[in-house]
PDB file of N, CA and C in Angstrom:
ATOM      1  N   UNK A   1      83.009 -87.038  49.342  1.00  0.00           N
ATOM      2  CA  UNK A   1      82.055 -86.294  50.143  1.00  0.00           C
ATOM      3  C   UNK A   1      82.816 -85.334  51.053  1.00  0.00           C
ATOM      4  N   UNK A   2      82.326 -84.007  51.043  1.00  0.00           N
ATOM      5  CA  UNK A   2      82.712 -83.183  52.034  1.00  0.00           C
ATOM      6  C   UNK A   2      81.880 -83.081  53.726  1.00  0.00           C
ATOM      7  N   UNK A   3      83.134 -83.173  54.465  1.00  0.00           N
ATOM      8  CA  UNK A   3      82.634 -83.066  55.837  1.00  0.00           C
ATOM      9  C   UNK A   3      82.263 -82.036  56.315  1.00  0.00           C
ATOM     10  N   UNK A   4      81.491 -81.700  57.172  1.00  0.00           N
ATOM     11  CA  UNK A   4      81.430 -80.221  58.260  1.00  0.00           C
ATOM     12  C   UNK A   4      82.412 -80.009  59.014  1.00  0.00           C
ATOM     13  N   UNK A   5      82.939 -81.496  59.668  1.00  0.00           N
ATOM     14  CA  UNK A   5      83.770 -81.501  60.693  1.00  0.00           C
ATOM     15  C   UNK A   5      84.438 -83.006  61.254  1.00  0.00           C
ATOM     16  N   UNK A   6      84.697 -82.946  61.760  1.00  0.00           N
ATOM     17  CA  UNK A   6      85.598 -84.461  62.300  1.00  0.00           C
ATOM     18  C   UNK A   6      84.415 -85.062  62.937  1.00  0.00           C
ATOM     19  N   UNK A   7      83.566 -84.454  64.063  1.00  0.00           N
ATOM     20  CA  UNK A   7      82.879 -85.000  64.454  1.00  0.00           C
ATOM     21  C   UNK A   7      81.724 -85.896  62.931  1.00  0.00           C
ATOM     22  N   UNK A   8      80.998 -84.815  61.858  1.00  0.00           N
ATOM     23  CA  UNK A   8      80.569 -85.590  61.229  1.00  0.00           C
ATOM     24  C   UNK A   8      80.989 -86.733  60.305  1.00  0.00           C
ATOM     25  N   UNK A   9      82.372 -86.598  60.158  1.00  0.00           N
ATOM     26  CA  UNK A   9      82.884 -87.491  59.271  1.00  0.00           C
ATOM     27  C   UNK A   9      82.943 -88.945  60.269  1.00  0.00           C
ATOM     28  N   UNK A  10      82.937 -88.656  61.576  1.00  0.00           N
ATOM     29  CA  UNK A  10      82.973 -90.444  62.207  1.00  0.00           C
ATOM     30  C   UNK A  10      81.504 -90.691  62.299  1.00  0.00           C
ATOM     31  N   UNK A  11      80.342 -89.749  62.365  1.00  0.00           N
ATOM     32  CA  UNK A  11      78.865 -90.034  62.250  1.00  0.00           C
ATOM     33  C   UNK A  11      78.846 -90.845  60.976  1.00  0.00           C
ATOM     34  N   UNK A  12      79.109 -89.973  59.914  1.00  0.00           N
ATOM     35  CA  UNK A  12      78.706 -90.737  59.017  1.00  0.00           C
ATOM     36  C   UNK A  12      78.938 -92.117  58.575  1.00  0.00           C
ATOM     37  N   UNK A  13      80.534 -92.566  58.800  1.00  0.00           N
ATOM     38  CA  UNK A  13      81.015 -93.149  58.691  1.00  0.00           C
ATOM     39  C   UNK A  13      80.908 -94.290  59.413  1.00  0.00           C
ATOM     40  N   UNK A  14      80.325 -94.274  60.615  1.00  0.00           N
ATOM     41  CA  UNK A  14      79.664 -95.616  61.652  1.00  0.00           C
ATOM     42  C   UNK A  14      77.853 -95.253  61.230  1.00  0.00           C
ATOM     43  N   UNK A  15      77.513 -94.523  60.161  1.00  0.00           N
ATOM     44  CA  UNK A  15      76.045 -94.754  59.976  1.00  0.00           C
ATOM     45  C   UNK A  15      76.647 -95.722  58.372  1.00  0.00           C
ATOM     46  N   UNK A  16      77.164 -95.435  57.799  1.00  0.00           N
ATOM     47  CA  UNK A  16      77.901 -96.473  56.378  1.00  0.00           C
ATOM     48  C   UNK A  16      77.794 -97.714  56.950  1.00  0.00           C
ATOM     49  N   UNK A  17      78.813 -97.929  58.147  1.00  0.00           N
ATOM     50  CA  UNK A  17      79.072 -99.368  58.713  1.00  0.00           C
ATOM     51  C   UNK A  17      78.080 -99.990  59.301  1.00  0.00           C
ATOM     52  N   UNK A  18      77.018 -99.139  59.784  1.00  0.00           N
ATOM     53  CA  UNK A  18      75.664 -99.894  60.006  1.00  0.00           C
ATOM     54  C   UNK A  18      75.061-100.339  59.078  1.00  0.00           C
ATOM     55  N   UNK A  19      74.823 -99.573  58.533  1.00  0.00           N
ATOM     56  CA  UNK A  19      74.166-100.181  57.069  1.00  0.00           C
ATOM     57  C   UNK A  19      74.501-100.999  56.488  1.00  0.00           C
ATOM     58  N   UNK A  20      76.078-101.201  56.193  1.00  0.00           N
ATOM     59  CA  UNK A  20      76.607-102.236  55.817  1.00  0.00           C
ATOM     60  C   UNK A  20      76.019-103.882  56.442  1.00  0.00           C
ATOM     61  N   UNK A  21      76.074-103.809  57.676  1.00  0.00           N
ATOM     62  CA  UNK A  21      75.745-104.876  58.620  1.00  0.00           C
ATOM     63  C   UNK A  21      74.214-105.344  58.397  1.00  0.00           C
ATOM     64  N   UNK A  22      73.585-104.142  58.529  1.00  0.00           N
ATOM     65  CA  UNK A  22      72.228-104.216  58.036  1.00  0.00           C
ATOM     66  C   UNK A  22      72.091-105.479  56.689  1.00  0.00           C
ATOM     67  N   UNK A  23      72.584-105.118  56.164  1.00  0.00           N
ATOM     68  CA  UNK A  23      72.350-105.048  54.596  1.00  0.00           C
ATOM     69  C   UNK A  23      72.476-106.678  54.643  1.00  0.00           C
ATOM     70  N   UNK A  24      73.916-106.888  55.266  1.00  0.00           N
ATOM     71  CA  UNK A  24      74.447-108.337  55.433  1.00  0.00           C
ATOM     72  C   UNK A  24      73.389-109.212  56.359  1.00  0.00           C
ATOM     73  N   UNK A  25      73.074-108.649  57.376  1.00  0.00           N
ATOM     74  CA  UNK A  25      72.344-109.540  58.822  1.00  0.00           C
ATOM     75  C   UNK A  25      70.769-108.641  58.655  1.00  0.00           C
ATOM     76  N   UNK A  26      70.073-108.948  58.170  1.00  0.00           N
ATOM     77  CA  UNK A  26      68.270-108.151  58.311  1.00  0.00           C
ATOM     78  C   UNK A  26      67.706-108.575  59.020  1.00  0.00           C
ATOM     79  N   UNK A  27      67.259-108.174  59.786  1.00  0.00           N
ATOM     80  CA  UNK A  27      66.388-108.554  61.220  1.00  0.00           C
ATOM     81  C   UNK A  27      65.035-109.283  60.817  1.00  0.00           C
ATOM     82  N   UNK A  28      65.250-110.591  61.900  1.00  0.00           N
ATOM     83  CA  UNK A  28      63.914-111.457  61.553  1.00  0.00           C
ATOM     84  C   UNK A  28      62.663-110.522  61.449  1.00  0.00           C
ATOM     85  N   UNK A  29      61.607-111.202  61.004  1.00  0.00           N
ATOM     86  CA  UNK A  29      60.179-110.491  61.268  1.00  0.00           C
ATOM     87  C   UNK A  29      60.029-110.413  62.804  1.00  0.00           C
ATOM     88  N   UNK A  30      60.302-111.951  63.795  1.00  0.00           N
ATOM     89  CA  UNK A  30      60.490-111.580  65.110  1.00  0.00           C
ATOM     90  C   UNK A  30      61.064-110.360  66.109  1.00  0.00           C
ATOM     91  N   UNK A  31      62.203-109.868  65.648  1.00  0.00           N
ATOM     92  CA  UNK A  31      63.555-109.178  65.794  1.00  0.00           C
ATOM     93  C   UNK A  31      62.453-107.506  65.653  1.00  0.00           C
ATOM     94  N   UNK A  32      61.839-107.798  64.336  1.00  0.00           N
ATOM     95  CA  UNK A  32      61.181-106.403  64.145  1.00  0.00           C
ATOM     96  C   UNK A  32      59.968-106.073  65.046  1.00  0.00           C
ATOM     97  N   UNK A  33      59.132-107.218  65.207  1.00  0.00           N
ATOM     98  CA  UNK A  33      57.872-107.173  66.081  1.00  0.00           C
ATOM     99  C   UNK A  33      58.196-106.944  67.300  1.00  0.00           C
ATOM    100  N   UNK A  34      59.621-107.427  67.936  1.00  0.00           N
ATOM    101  CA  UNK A  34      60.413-107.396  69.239  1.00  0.00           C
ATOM    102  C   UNK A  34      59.930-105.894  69.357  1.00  0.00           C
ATOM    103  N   UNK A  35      61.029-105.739  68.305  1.00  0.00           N
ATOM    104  CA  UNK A  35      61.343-103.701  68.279  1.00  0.00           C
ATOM    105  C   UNK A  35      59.939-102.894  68.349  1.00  0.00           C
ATOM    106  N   UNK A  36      59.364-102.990  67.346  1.00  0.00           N
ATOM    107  CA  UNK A  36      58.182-102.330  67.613  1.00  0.00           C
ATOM    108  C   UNK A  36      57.152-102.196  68.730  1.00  0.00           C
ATOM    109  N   UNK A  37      56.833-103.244  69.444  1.00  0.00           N
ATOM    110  CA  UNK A  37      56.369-103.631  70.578  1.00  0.00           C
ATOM    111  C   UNK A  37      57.264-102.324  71.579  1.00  0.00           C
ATOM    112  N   UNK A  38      59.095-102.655  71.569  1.00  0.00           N
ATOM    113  CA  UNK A  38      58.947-101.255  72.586  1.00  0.00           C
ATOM    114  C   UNK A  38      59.024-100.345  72.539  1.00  0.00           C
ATOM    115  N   UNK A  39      59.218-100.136  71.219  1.00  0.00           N
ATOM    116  CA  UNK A  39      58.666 -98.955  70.954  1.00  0.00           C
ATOM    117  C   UNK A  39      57.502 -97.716  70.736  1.00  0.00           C
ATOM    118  N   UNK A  40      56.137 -98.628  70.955  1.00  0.00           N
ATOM    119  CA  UNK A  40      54.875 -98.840  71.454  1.00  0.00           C
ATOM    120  C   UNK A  40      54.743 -98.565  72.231  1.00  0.00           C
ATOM    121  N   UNK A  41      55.771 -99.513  73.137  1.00  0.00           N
ATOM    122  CA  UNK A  41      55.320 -99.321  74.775  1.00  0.00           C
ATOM    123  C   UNK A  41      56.734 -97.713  75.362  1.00  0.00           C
ATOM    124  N   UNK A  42      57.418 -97.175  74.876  1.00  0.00           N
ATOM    125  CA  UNK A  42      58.094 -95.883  75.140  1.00  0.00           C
ATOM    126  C   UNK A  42      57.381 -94.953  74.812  1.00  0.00           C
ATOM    127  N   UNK A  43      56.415 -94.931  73.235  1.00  0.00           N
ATOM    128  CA  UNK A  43      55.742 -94.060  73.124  1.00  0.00           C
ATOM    129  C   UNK A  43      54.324 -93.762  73.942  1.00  0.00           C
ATOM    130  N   UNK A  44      53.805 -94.735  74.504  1.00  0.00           N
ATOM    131  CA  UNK A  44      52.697 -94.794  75.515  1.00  0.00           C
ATOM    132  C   UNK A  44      53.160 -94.316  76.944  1.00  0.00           C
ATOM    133  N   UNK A  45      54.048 -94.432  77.028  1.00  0.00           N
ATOM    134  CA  UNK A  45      54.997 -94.087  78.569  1.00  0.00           C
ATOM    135  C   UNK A  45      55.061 -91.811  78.429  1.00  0.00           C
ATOM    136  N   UNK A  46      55.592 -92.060  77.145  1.00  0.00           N
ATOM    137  CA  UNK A  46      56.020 -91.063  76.752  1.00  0.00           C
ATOM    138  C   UNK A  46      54.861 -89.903  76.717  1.00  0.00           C
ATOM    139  N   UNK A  47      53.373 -90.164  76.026  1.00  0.00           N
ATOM    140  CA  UNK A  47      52.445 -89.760  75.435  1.00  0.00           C
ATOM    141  C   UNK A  47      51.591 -89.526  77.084  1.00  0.00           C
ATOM    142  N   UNK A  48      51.622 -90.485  78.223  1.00  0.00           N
ATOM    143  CA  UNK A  48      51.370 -90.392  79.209  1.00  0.00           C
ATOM    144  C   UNK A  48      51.728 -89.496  80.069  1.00  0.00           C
ATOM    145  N   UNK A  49      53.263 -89.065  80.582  1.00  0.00           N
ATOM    146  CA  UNK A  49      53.429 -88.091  81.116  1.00  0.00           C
ATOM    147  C   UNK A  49      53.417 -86.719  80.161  1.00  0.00           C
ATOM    148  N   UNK A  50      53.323 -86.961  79.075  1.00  0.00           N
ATOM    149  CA  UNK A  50      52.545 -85.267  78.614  1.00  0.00           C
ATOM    150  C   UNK A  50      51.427 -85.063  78.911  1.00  0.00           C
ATOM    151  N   UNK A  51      50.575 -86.041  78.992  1.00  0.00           N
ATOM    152  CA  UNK A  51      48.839 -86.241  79.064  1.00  0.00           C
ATOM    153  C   UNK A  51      49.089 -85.550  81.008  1.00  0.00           C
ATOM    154  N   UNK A  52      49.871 -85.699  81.447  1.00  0.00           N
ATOM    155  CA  UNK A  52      50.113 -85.987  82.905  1.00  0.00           C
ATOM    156  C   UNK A  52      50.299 -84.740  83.618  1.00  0.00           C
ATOM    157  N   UNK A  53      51.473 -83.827  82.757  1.00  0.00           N
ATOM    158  CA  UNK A  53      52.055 -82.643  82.796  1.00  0.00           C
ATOM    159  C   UNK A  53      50.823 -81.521  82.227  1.00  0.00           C
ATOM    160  N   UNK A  54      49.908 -81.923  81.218  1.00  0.00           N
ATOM    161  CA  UNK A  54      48.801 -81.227  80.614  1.00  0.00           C
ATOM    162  C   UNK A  54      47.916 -80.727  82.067  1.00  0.00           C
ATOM    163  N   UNK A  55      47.739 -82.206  82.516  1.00  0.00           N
ATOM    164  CA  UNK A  55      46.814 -82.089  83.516  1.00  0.00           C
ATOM    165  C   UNK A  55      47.225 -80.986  85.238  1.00  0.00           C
ATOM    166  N   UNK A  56      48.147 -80.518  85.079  1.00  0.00           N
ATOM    167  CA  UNK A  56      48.628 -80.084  86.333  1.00  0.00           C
ATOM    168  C   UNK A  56      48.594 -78.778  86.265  1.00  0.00           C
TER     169      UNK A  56
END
């Protein structure tokens, strides 16, 4: 694979090694419901001060 640059060649290369880990360790169904939940709750935070900034 060809790089752009140094910087992308260590991106990619710690996105490989995640995956790798991934692949090995998969997150409980718990682990995922964890995640989603705050991510729920960032996007409601998030969706709020636009609603917020709209209003002004």
């Amino acid at each position: 694979m060809e790089y752009i640059n140094e910087f992308h060649k260590e991106w990619i290369e710690r996105t490989r090694k995640s995956i790798e880990e991934w692949k090995k360790h998969p997150p409980t169904r718990e682990e995922v419901l964890e995640q989603q939940k705050r991510l729920d709750h960032q996007r409601a935070i998030i969706e709020n001060k636009q609603q917020n900034n709209k209003g002004q």
